[in-house]
Protein backbone atom coordinates (compact mmCIF):
# COMPACT_ATOMS: atom_id res chain seq x y z
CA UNK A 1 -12.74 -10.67 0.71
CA UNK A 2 -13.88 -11.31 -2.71
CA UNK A 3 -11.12 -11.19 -6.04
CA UNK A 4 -11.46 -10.52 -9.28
CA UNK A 5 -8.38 -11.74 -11.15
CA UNK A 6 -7.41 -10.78 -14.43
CA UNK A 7 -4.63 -12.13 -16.94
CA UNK A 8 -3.52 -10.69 -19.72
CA UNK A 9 -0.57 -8.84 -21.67
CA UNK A 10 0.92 -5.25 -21.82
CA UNK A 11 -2.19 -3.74 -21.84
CA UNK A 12 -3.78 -5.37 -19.11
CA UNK A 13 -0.18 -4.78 -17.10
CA UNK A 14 -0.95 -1.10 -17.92
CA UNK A 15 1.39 0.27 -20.81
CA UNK A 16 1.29 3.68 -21.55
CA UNK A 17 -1.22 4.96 -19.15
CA UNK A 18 -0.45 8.00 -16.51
CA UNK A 19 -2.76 6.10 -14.45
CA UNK A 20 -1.33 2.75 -14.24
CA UNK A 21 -3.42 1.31 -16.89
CA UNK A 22 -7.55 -0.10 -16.99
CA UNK A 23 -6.40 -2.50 -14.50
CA UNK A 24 -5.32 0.02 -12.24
CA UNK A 25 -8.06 2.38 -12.24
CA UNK A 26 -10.39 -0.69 -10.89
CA UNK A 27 -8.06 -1.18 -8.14
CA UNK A 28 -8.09 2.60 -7.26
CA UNK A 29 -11.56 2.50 -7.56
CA UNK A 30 -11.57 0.18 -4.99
CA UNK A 31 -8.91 1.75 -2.56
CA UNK A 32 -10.81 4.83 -3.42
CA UNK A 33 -13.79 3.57 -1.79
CA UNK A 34 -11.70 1.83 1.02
CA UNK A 35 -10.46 5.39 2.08
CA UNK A 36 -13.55 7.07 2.25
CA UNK A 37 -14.71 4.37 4.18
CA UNK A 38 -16.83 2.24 2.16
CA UNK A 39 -15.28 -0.91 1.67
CA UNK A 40 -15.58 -2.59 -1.50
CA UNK A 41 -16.12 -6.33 -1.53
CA UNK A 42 -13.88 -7.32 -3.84
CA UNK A 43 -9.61 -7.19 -4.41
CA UNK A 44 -8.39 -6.66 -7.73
CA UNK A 45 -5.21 -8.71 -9.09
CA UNK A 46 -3.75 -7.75 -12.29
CA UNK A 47 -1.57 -10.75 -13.79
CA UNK A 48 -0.66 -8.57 -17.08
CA UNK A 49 2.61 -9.29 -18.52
CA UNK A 50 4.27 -7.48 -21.34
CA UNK A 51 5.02 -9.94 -24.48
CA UNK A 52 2.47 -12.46 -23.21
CA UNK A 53 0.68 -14.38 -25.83
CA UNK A 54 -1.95 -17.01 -24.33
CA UNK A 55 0.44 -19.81 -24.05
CA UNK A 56 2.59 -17.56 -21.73
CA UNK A 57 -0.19 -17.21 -19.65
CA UNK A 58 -1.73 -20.88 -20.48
CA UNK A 59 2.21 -21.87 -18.47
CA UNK A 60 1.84 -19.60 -15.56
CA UNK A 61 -2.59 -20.30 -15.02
CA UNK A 62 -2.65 -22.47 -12.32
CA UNK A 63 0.58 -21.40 -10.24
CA UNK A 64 -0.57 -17.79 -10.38
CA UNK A 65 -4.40 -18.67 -9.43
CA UNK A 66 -2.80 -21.56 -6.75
CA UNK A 67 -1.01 -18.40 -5.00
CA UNK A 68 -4.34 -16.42 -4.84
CA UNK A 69 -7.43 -18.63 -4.07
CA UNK A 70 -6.22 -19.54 -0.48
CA UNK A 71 -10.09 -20.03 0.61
CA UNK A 72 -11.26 -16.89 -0.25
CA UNK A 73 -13.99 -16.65 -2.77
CA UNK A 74 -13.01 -15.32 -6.18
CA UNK A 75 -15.62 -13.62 -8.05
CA UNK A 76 -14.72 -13.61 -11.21
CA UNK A 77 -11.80 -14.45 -13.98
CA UNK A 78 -11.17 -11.80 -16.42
CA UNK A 79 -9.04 -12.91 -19.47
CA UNK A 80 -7.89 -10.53 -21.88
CA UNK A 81 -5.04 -11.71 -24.45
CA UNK A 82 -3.93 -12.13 -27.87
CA UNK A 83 -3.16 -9.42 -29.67
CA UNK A 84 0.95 -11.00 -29.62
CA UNK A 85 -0.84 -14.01 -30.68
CA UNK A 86 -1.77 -12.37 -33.93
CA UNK A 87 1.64 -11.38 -34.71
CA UNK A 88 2.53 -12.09 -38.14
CA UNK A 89 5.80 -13.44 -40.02
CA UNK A 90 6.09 -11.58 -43.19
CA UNK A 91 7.98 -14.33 -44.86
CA UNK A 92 6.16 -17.11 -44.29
CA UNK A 93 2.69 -15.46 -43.31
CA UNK A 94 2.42 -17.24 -40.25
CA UNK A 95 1.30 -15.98 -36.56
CA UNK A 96 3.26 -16.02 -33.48
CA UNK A 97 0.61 -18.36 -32.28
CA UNK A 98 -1.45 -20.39 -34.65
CA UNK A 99 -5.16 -19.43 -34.47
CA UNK A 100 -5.64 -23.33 -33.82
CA UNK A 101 -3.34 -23.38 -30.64
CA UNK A 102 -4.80 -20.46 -29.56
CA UNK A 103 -8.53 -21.76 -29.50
CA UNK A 104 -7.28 -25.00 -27.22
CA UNK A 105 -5.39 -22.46 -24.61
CA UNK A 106 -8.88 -20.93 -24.90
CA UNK A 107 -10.80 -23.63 -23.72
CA UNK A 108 -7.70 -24.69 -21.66
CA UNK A 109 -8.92 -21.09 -19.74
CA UNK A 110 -12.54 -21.65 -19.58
CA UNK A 111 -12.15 -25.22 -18.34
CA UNK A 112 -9.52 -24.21 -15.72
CA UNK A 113 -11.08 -21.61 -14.56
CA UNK A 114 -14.14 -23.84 -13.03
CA UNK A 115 -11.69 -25.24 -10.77
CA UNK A 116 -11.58 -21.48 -9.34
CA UNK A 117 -14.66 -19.93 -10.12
CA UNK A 118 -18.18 -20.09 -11.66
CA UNK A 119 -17.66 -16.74 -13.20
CA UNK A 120 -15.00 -16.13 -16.49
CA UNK A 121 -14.99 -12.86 -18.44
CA UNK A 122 -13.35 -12.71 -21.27
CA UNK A 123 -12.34 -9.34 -22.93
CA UNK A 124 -12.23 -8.69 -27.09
CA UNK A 125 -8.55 -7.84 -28.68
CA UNK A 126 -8.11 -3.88 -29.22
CA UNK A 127 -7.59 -3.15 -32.91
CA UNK A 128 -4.06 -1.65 -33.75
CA UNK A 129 -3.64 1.85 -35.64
CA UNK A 130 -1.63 0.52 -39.10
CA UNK A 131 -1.14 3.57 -40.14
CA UNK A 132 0.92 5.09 -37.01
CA UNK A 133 2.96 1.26 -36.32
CA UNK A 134 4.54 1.95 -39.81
CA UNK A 135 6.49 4.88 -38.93
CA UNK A 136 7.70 2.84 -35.63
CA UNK A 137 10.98 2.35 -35.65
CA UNK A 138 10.60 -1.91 -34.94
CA UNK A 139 11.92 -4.61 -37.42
CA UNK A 140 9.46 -4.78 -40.74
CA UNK A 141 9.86 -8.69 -40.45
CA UNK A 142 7.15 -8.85 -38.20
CA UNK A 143 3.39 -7.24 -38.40
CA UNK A 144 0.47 -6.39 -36.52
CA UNK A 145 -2.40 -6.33 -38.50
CA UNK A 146 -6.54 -6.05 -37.66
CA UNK A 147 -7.12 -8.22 -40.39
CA UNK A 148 -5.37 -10.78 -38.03
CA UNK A 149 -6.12 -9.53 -34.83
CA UNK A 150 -9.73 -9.97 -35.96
CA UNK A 151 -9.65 -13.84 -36.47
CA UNK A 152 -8.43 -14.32 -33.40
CA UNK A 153 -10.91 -11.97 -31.98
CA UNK A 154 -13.99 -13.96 -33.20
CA UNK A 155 -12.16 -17.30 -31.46
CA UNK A 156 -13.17 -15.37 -28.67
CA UNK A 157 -16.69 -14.64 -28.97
CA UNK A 158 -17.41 -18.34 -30.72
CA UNK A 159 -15.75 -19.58 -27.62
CA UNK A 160 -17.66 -17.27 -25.05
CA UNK A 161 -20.82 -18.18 -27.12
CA UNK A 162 -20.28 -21.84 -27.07
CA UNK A 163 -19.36 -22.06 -23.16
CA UNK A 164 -22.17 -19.56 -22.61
CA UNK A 165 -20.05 -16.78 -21.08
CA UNK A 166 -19.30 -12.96 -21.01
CA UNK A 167 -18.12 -10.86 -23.77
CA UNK A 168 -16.84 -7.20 -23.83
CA UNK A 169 -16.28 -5.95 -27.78
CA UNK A 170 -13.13 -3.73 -26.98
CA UNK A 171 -12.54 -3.96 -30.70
CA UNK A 172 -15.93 -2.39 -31.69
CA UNK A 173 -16.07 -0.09 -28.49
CA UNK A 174 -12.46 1.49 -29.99
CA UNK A 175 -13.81 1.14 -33.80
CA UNK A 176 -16.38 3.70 -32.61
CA UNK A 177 -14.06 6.38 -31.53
CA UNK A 178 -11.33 7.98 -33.77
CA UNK A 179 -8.69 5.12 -33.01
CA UNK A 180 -5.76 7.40 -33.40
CA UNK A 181 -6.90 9.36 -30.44
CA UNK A 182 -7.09 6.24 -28.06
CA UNK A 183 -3.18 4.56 -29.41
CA UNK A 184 -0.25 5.86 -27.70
CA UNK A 185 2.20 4.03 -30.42
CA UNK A 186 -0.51 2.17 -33.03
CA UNK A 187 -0.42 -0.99 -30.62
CA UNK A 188 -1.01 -0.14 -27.22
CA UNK A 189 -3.46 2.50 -25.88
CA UNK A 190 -2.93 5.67 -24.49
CA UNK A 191 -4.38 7.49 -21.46
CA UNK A 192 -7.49 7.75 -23.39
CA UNK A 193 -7.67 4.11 -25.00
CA UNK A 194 -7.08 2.80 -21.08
CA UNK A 195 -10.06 5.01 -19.84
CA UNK A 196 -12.45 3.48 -22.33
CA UNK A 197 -11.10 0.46 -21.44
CA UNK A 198 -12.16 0.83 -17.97
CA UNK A 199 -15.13 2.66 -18.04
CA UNK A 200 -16.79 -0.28 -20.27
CA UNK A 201 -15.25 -2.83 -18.18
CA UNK A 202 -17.13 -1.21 -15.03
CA UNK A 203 -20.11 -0.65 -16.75
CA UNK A 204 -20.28 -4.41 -17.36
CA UNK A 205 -19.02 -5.36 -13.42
CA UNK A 206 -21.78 -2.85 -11.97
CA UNK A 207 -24.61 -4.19 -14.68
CA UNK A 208 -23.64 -7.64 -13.21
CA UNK A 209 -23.55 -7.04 -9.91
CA UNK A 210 -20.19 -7.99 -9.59
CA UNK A 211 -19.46 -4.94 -7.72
């Protein structure tokens, strides 16, 4: 049976969702379909880990896709990470990962990934609600901030647009809702921010015939 495959962080592991996260509703899509007798052709693996920036998952790439490809055919590589990337260091102004190490575990992905399959999606950061993370009760020596989450979300589509592959623009797709109501704490999504999450993400696999 077919895979789809998808690495990522907290969000992608499913934080803060009643349902198990975007990830999850795809795979109970398919065991939805499964049960009422019409298979699906694909599995879904979610390789989300919380605290993963993209040279967590850069160390764990090849062992975790070794462990799945096993001769069956996967579909499609879904990469959605760096939002812990973007982390900034008050003091010094400097990011958890530098935007310059995280454009080489980029292309470290994309190039990779042809050793698995043709077919690589990669996913746009969520933006973070500012206003809610300040009254979070987490150490003020570190920040989240779209300012920086967006530079390291156009790495993503110049990369995608130089390798000629797909792009989903979760930070516009949340931009054009009321933010607040999507963000369970100001970082991660909530129930709501997970649904949209999906719902565009199946849009995309359906438009492409993925599914």
């Amino acid at each position: 049976m077919s895979k789809i495959i998808i690495f990522g962080d907290s969000i992608v592991w499913g934080a803060y969702d009643e349902e198990g996260g975007w990830t999850s509703r795809l795979r109970k899509n398919s065991d939805r379909k499964i049960l009422h007798g019409s298979a699906p052709s694909f599995e879904i693996y979610s390789l989300g880990i919380a605290g993963d920036t993209s040279q967590d998952v850069r160390i764990r790439f090849d062992n975790e896709m070794k462990a799945r490809s096993g001769g069956d055919d996967i579909k499609l590589i879904i990469f959605s990470v760096g939002v812990n990337d973007s982390l900034l260091e008050v003091a010094n102004q400097t990011n958890r990962i530098p935007i310059k190490n995280y454009q080489a575990n980029l292309e470290f992905f994309i190039k990779q990934s042809k050793n698995y399959s043709k077919n690589v999606l990669c996913l746009g950061l969520t933006p973070v609600d500012e206003d809610k993370l300040k009254s979070m009760p987490w150490p003020k020596t570190h920040v989240f901030l779209n300012r920086e989450i967006k530079k390291y979300d156009e790495v993503i589509r110049a990369m995608t647009i130089q390798y000629n592959l797909d792009f989903i623009d979760i930070y516009k797709e949340f931009n054009d809702t009321i933010l607040e109501r999507l963000m369970f704490d100001g970082l991660h999504p909530n129930s709501r921010g997970h649904e949209l999450i999906y719902n565009v993400v199946m849009d995309f696999l359906k438009k492409e015939q993925y599914i």
